[in-house]
Protein backbone atom coordinates (compact mmCIF):
# COMPACT_ATOMS: atom_id res chain seq x y z
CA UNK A 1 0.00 0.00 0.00
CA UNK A 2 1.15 3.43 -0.63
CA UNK A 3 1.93 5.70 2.24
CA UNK A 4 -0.04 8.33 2.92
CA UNK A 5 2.51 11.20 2.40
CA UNK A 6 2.81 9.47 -2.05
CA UNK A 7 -1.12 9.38 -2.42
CA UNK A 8 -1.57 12.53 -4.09
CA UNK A 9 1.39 11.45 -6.50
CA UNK A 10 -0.01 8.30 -6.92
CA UNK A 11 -3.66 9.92 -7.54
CA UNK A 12 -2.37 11.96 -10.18
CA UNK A 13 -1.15 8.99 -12.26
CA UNK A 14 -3.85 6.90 -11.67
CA UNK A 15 -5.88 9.19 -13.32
CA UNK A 16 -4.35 8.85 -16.68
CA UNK A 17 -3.93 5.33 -16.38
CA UNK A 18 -5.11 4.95 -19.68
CA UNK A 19 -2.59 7.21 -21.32
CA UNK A 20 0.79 6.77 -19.23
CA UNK A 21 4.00 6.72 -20.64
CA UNK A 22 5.30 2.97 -21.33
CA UNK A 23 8.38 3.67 -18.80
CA UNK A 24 7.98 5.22 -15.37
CA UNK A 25 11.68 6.16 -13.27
CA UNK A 26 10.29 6.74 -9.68
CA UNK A 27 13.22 8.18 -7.84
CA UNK A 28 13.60 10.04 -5.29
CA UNK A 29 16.13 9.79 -1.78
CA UNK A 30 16.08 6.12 -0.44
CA UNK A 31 13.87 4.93 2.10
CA UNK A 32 10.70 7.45 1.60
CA UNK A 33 8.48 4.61 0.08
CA UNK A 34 9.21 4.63 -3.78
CA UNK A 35 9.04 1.06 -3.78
CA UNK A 36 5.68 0.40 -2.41
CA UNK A 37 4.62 3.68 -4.55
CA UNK A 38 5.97 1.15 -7.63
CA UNK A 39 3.88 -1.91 -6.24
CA UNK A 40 0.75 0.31 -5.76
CA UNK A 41 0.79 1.32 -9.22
CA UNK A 42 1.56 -2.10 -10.75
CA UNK A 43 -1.34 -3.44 -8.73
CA UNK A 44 -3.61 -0.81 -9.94
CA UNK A 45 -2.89 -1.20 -13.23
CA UNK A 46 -3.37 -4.81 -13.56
CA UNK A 47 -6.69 -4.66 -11.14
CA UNK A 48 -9.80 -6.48 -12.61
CA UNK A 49 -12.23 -3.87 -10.82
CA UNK A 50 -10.71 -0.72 -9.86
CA UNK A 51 -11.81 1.64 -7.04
CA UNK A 52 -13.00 5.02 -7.52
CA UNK A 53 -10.01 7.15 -8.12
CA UNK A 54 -8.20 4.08 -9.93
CA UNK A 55 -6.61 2.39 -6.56
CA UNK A 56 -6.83 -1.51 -7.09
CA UNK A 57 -9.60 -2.81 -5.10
CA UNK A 58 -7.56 -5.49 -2.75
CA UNK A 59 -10.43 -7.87 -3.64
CA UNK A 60 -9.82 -9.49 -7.38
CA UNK A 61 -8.37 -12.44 -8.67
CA UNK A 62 -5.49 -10.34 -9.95
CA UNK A 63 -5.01 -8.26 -6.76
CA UNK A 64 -4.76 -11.71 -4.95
CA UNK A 65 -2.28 -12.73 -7.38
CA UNK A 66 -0.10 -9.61 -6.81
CA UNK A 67 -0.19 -9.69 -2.66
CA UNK A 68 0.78 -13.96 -3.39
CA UNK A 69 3.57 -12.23 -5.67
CA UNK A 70 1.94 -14.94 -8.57
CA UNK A 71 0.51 -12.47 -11.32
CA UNK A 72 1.47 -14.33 -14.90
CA UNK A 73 1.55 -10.10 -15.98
CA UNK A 74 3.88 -8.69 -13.93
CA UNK A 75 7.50 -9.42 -13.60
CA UNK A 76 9.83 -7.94 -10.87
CA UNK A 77 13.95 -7.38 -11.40
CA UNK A 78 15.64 -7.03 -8.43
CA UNK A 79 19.34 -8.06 -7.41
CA UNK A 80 19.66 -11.75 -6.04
CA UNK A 81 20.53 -9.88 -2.56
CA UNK A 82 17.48 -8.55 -2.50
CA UNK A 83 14.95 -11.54 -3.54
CA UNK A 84 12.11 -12.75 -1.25
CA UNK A 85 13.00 -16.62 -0.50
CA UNK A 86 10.20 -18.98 -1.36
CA UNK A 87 7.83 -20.13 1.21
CA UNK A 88 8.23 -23.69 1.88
CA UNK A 89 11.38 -24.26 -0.95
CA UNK A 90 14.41 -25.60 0.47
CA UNK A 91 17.52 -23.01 0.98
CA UNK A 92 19.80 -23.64 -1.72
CA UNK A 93 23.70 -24.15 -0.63
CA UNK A 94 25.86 -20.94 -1.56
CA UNK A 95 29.17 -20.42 -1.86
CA UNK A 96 29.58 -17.16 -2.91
CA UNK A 97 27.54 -13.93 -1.55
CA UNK A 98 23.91 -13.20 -3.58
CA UNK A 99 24.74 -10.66 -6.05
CA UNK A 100 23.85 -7.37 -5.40
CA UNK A 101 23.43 -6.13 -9.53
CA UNK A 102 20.65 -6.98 -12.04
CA UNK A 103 22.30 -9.00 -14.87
CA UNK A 104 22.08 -8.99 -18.37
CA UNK A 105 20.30 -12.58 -17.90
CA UNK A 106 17.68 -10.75 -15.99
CA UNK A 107 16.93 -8.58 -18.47
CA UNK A 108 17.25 -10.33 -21.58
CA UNK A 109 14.15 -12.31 -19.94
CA UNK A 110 11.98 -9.82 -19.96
CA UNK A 111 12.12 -9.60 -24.20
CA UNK A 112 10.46 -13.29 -24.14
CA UNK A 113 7.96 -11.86 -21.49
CA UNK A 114 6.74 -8.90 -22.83
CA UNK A 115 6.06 -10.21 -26.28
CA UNK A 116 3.95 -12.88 -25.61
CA UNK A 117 0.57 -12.61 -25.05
CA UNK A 118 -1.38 -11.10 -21.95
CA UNK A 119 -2.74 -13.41 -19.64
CA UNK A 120 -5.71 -10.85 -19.23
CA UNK A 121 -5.64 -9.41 -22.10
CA UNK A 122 -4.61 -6.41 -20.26
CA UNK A 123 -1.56 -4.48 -19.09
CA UNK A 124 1.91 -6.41 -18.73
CA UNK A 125 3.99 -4.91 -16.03
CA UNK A 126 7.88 -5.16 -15.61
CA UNK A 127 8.88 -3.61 -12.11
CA UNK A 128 12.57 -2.77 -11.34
CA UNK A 129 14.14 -2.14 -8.03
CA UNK A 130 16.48 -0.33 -7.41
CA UNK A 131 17.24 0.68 -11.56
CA UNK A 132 21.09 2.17 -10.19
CA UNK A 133 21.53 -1.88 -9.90
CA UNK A 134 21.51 -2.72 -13.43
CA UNK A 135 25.20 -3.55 -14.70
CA UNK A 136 26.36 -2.02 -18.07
CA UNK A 137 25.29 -4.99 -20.02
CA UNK A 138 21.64 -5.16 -18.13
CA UNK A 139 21.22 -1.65 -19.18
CA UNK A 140 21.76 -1.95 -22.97
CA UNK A 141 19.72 -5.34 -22.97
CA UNK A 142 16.94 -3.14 -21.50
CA UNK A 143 17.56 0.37 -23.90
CA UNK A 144 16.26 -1.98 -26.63
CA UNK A 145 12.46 -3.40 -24.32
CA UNK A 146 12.12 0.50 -23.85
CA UNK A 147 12.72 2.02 -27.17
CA UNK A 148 10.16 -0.26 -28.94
CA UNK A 149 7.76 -1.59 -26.38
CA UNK A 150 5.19 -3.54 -27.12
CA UNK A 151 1.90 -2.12 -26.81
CA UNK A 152 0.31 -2.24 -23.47
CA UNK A 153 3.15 -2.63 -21.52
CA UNK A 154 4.60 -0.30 -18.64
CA UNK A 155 7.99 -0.26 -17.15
CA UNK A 156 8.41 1.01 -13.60
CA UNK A 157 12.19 1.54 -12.31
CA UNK A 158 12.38 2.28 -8.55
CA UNK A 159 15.77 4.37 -8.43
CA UNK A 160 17.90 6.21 -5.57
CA UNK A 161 20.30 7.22 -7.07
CA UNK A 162 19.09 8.36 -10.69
CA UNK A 163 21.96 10.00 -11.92
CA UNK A 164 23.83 6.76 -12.13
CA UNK A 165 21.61 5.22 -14.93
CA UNK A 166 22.34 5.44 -18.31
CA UNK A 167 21.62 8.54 -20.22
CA UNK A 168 19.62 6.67 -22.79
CA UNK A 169 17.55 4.56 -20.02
CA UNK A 170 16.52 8.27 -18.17
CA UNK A 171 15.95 9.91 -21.22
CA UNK A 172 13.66 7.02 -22.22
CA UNK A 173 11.04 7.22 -18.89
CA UNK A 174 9.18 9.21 -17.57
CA UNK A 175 10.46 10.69 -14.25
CA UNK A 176 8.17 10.95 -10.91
CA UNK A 177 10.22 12.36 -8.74
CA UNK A 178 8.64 11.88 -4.67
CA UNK A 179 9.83 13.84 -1.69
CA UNK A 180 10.08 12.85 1.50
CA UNK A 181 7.33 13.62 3.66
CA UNK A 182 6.79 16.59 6.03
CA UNK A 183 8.64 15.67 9.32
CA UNK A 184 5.82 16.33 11.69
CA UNK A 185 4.18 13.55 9.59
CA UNK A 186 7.16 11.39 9.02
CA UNK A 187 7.81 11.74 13.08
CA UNK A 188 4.12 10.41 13.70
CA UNK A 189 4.58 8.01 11.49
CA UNK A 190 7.39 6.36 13.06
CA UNK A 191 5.95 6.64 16.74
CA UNK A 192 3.00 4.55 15.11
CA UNK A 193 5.96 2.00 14.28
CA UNK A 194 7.15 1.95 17.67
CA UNK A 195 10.61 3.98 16.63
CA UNK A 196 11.79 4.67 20.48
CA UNK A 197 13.62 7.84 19.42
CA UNK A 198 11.56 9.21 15.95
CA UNK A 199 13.87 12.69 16.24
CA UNK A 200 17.11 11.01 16.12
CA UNK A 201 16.32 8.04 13.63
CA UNK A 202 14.75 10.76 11.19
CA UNK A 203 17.49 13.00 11.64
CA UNK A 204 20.13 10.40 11.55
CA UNK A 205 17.84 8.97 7.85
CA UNK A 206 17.91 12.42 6.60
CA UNK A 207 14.05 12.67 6.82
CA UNK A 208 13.75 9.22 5.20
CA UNK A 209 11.01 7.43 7.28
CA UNK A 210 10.96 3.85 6.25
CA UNK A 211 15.04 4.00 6.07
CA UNK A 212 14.48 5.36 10.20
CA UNK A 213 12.75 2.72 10.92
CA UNK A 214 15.14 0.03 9.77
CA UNK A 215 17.22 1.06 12.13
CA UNK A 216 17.48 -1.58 15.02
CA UNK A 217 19.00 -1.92 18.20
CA UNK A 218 22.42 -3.58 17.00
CA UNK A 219 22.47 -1.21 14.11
CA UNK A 220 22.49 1.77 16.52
CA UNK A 221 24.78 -0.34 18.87
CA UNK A 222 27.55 -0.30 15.84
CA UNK A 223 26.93 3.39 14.54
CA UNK A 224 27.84 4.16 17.72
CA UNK A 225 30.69 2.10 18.77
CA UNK A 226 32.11 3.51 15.48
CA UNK A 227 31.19 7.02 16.09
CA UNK A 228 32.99 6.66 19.11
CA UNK A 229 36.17 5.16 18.03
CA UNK A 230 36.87 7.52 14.73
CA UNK A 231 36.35 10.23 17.42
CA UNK A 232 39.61 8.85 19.60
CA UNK A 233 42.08 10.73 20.51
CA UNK A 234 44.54 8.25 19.06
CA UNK A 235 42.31 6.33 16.23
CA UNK A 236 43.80 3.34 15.64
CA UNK A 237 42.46 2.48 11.91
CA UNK A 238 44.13 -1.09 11.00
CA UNK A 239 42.31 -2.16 14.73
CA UNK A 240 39.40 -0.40 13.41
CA UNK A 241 39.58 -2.11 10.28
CA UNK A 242 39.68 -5.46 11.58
CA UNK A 243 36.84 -5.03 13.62
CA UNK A 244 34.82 -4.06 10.72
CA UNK A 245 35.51 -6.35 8.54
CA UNK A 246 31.67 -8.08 8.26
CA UNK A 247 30.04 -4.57 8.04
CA UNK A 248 29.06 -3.76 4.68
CA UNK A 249 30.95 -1.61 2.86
CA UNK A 250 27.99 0.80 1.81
CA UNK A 251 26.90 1.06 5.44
CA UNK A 252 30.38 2.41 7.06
CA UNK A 253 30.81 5.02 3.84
CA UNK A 254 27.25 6.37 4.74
CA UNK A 255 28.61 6.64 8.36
CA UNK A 256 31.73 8.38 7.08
CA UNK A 257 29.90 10.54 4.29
CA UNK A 258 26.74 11.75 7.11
CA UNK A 259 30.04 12.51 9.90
CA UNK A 260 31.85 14.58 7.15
CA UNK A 261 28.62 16.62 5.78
CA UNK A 262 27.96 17.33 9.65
CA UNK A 263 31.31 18.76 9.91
CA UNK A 264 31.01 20.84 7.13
CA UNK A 265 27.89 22.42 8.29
CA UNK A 266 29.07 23.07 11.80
CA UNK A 267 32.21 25.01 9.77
CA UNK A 268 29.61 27.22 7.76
CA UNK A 269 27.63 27.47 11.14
CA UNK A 270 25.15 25.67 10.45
CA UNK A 271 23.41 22.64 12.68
CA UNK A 272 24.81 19.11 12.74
CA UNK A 273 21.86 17.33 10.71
CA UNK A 274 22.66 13.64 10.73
CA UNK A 275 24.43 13.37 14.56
CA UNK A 276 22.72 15.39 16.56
CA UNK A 277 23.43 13.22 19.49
CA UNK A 278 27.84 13.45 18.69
CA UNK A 279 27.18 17.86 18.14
CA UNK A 280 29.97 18.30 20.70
CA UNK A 281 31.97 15.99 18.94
CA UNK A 282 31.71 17.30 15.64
CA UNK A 283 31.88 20.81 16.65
CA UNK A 284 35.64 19.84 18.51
CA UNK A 285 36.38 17.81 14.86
CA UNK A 286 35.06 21.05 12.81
CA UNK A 287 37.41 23.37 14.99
CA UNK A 288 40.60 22.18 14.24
CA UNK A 289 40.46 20.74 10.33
CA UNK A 290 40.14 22.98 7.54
CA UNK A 291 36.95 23.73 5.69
CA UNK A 292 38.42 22.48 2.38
CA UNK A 293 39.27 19.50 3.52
CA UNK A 294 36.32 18.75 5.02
CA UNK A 295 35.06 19.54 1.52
CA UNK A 296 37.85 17.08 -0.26
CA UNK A 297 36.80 14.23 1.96
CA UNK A 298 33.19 14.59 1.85
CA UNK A 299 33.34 14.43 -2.17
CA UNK A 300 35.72 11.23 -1.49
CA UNK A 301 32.78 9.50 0.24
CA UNK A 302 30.04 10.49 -2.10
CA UNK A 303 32.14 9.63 -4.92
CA UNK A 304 32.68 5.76 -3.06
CA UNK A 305 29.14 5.35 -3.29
CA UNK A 306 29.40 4.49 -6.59
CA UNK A 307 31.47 1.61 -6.30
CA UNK A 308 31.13 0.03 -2.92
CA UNK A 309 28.42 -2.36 -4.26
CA UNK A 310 31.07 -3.52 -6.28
CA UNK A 311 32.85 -6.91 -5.41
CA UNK A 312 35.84 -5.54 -3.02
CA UNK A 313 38.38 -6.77 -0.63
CA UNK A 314 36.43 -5.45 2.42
CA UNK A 315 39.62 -5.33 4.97
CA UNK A 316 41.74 -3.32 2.67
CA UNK A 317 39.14 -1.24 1.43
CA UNK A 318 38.51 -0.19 5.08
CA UNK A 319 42.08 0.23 5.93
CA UNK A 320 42.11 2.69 2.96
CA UNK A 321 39.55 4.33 4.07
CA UNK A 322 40.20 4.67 7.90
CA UNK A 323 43.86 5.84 6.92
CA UNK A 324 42.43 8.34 5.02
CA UNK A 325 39.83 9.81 7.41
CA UNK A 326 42.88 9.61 10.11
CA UNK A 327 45.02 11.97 7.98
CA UNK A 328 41.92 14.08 7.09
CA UNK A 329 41.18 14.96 11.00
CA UNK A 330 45.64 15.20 11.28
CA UNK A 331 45.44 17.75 9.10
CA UNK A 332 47.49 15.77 6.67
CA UNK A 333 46.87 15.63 2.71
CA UNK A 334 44.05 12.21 2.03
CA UNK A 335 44.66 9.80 -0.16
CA UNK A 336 42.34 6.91 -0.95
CA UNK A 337 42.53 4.63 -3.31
CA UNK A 338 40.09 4.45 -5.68
């Protein structure tokens, strides 16, 4: 279901359903419900009996189908990492880690799907999630589905991170950008959820709700312990490094990139967004490290985004890293590899 904070958005498309554009790129920052904005659409547009106002009606053969996850019209593309296991299958033995891109195999599947013939004699929906995951290969299998698309069928990529799609793929969909939603409504939200501290998970999610919420007990247990031991007096990275070495990569850059904006704003004078609980110790890091390289580093950590999904050698990619951020706050020159 759509949260409550998308439904205008959602509304608004609905409304056309009979003229959208064959590709859809929902994006927006992650964790403010794109994803089930994606899934109420799909199930909307392959409802038997619509609501008033074009909502799927929860109720049809077809609606049934999509909450089993079982509709012969709609396909969803997501990384292995991120597929649902099958109820009652057996787990299947793995050696290596699920991957965490969509592959060209992936895609190329879709062709045989969308040009055979509806089940319903309806809409065919392909859903992607997240689009950023698509390798080089996945993306040029799918430029060919969305320049000559069958008729009656809608693509609907769930992004984050837009910018790192293909040129051809964005210029190819229709964009719907969402926003986050207002944080006296995100913060009620998330007491509904049972968040015990809404302020500091939203602030900490950068107004994200559903990304607040995933927040746990261990996860806060770790920030912390981290927050804590880059903020030594005598940081001791390779230790650091060690201890680390089963976090995911992605997780300790967004630690590193939120720390390093928060310095930057307290050097501008303005208020520590994503650690307001470590002000004091971001204020004492912003006092004695220069704004530009506050500046350097931060653009080192966004830039890392792009690649720490990659396959990497986790230990040396945090030594790196650590070594880096120690000669960052030592007021020596950074260098990271890439």
């Amino acid at each position: 279901m759509v949260h409550p904070w998308h439904k205008n958005e959602l509304n608004a498309l609905l409304a056309r359903a009979e003229r959208l554009p064959h590709a859809l790129l929902i994006r927006g920052p992650q964790g403010i419900g794109k994803l089930a904005f994606g899934e109420a659409l799909a199930r909307a547009l392959l409802c038997e009996s619509r609501a008033p106002g074009g909502a799927a009606c929860g109720r049809c053969t077809a609606c049934n189908w999509m909450e089993q996850g079982a509709h012969p019209d709609c396909r969803r593309i997501e990384p292995e990492a991120l597929a649902k296991p099958v109820e009652g299958g057996e787990e299947p033995e793995k050696k290596e880690k699920p991957s965490t891109q969509i592959s060209v195999d992936q895609v190329r599947a879709i062709a045989d799907f969308i040009n055979l013939t509806s089940h319903q004699g309806g809409m065919k929906v392909v859903l992607i999630h997240p689009a950023e995951a698509l390798n080089v290969a996945a993306s040029n299998a799918l430029l060919k589905s969305l320049e000559e698309p069958p008729p009656q069928t809608c693509f609907i990529l769930v992004t984050h991170r837009w910018h790192q799609l293909l040129p051809t793929v964005r210029s190819r969909c229709h964009h719907v950008p969402l926003a986050p939603p207002a944080p006296d409504a995100a913060r009620a939200w998330l007491a509904k959820q049972g968040v015990a501290n809404p302020d500091l998970a939203l602030a900490h999610a950068g107004g994200a709700p559903l990304l607040a919420a995933s927040y746990d007990e261990e996860y806060w247990k770790r920030r912390g312990e981290f927050l804590k031991a880059i903020n030594a007096k005598d940081i001791n990275a390779l230790a650091l490094a060690e201890q680390l070495s089963d976090a995911p990569p992605a997780l300790v850059v967004g630690w590193l990139q939120r720390w390093a904006h928060d310095i930057a704003c307290h050097s501008a004078g303005g208020p520590v967004a994503y650690n307001p609980d470590f002000a004091a110790a971001i204020g004492a890091v912003a006092a004695r490290v220069e704004p530009l390289a506050t500046t350097r580093f931060l653009r080192r950590m966004i830039g890392l985004q792009r690649i720490v999904a990659h396959p990497l050698n986790a230990r040396l990619f945090f030594e790196d890293l650590l070594l880096s951020y120690t000669a960052f706050v030592k007021g020596r020159p950074v260098e990271l590899a890439a």
